[in-house]
N, C-alpha and C. Protein backbone atom coordinates (compact mmCIF):
# COMPACT_ATOMS: atom_id res chain seq x y z
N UNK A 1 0.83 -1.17 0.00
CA UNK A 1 0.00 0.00 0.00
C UNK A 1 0.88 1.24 0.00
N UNK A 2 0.48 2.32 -1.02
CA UNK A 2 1.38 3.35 -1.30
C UNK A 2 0.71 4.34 0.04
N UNK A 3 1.48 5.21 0.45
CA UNK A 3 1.06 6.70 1.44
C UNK A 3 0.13 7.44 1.09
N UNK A 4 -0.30 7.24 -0.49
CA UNK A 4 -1.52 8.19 -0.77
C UNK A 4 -2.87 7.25 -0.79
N UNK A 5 -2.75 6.17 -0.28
CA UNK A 5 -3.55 5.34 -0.67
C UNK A 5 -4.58 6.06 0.88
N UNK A 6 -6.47 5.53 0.32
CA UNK A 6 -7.12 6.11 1.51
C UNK A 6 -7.18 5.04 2.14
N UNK A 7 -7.21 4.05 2.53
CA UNK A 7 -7.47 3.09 3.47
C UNK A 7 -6.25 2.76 3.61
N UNK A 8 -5.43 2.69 4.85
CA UNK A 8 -4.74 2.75 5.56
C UNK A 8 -4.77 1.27 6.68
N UNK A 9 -3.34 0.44 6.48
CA UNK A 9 -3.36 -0.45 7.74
C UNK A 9 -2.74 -0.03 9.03
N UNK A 10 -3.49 -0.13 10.01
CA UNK A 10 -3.71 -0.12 11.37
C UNK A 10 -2.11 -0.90 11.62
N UNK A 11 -1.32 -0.21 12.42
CA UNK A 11 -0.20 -0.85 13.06
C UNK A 11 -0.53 -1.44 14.71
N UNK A 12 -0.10 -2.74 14.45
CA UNK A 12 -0.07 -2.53 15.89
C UNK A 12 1.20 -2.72 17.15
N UNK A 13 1.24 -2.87 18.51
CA UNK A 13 1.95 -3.18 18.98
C UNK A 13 2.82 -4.31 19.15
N UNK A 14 4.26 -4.32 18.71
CA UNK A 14 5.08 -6.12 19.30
C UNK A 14 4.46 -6.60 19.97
N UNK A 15 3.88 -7.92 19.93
CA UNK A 15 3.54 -8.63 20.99
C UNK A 15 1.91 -8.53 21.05
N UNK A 16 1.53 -7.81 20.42
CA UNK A 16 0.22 -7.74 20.53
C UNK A 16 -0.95 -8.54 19.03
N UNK A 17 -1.89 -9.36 19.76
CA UNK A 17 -2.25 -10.06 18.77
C UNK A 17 -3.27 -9.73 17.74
N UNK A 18 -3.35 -10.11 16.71
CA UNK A 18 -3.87 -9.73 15.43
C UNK A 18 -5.86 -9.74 16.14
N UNK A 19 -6.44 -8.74 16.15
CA UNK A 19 -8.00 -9.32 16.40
C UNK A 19 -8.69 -10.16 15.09
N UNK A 20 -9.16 -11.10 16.00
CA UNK A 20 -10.15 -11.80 15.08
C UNK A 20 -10.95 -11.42 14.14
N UNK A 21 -11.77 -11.39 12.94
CA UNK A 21 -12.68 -11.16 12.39
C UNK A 21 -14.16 -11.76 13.16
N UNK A 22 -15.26 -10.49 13.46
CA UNK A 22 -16.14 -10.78 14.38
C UNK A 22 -16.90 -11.72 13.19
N UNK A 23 -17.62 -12.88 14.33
CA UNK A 23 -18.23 -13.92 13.49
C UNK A 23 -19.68 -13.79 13.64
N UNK A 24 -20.55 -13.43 12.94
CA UNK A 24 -22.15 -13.75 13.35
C UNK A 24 -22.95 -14.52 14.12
N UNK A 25 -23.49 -14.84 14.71
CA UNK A 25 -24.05 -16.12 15.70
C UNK A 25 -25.01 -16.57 14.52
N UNK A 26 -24.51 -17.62 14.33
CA UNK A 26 -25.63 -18.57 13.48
C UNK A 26 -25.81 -19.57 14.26
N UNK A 27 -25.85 -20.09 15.58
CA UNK A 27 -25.74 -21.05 16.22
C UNK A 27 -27.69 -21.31 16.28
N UNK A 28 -28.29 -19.81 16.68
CA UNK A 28 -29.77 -20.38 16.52
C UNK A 28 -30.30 -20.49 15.09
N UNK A 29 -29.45 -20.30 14.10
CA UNK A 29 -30.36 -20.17 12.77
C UNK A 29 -29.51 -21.78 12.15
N UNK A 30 -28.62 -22.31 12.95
CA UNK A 30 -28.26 -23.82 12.27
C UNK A 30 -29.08 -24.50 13.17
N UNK A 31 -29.72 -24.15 14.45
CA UNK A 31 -30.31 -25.14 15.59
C UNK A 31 -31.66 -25.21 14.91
N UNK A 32 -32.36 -23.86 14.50
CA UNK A 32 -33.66 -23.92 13.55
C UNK A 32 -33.59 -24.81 12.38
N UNK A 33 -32.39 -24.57 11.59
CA UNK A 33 -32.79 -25.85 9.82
C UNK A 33 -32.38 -27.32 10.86
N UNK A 34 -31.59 -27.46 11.67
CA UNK A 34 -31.34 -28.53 11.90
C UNK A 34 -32.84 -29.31 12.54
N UNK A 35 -33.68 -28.71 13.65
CA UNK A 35 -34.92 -28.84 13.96
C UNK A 35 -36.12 -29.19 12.81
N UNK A 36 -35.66 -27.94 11.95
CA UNK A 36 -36.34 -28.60 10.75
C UNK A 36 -36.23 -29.76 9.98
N UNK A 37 -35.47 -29.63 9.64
CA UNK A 37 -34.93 -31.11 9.05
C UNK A 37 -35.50 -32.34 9.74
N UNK A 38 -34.81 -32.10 11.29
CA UNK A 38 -35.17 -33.44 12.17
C UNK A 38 -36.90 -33.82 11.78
N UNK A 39 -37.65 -32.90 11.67
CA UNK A 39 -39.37 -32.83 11.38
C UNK A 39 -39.17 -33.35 10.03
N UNK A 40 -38.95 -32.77 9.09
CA UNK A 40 -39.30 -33.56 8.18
C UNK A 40 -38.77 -34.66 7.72
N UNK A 41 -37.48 -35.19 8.53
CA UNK A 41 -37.03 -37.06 8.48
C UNK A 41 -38.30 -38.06 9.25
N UNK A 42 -38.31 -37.32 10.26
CA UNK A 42 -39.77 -38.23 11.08
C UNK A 42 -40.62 -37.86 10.19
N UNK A 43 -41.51 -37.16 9.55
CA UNK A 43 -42.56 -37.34 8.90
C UNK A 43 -42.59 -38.29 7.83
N UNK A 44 -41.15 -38.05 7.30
CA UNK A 44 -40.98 -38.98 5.79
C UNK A 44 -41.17 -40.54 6.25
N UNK A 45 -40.46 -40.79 7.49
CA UNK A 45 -40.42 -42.33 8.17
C UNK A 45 -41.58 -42.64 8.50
N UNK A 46 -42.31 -41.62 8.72
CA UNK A 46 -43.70 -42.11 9.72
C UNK A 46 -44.56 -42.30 8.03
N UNK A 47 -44.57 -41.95 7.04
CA UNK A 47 -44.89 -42.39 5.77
C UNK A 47 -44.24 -43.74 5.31
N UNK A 48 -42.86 -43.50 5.21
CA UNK A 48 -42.74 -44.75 4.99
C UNK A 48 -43.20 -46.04 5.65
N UNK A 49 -43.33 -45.41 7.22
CA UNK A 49 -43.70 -46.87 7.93
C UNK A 49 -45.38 -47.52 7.69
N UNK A 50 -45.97 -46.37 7.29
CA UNK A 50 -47.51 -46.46 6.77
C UNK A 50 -47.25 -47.03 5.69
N UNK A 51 -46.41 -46.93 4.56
CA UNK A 51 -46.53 -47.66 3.42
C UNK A 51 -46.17 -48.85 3.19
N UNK A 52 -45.24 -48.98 4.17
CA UNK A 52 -44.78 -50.47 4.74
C UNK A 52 -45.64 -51.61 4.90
N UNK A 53 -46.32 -51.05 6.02
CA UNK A 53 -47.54 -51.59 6.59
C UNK A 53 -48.83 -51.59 5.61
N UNK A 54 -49.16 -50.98 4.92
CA UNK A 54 -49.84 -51.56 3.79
C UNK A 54 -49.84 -52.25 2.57
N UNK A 55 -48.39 -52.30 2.31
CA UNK A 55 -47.71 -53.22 1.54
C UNK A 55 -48.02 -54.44 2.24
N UNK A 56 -47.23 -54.69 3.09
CA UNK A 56 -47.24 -56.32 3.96
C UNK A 56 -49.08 -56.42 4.55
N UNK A 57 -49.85 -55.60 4.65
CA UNK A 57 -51.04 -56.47 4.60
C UNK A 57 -51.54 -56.93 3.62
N UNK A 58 -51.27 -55.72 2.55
CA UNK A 58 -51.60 -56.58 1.27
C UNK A 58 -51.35 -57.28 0.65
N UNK A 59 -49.74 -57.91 1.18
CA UNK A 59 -49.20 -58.97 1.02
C UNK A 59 -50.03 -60.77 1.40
N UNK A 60 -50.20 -59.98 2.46
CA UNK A 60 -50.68 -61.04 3.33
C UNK A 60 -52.39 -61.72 2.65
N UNK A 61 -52.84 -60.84 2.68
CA UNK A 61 -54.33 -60.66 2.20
C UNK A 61 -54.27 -61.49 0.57
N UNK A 62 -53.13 -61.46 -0.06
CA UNK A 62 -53.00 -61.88 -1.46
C UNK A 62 -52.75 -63.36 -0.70
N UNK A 63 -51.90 -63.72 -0.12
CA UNK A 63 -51.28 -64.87 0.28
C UNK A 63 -52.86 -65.82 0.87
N UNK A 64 -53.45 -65.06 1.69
CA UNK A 64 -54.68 -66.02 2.08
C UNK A 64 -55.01 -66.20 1.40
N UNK A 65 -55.76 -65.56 0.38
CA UNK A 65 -56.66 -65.60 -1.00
C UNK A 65 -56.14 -67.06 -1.66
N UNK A 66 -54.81 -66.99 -1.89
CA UNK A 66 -53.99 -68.15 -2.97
C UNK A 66 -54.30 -69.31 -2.14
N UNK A 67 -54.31 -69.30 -0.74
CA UNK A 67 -53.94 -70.21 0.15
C UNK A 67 -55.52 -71.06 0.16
N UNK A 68 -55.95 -70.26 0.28
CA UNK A 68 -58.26 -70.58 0.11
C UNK A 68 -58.48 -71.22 -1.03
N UNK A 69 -57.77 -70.61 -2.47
CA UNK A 69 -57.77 -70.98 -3.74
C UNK A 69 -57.37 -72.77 -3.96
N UNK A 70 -56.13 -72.57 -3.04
CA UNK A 70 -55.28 -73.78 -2.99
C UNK A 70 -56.22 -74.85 -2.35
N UNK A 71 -56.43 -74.44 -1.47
CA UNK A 71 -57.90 -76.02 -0.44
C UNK A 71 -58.69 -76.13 -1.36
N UNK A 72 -59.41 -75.18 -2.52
CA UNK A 72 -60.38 -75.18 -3.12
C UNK A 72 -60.32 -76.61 -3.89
């Protein structure tokens, strides 16, 4: 950086440490998508487990049928 330049670096003291760059708190806005998320994995499961379960009765329900067919 030349002397005529307008922005200017800050000197500081030997021994003295560089400050951090201040960081934003995203800690409640990752705890919110993360909450979210968690909701919509249980909803998707609680579907899948409904579709599950109507698969295998209707599994079942086919299987008697054949099985009735079969004594016939």
């Amino acid at each position: 950086m030349g002397q005529h330049s307008p922005i200017q670096k800050e000197t500081r003291h030997v021994g003295q440490k560089a400050a951090k760059a201040k960081r934003g708190s995203t800690s409640s806005n990752d705890t919110a998508k993360i909450l979210e998320q968690i909701a919509r994995n249980s909803t998707m499961r609680i579907e899948l487990d409904m579709k599950k379960d109507a698969d295998e009765k209707a599994m079942n329900e086919e299987y008697v049928r054949e099985m009735e067919y079969i004594r016939k």
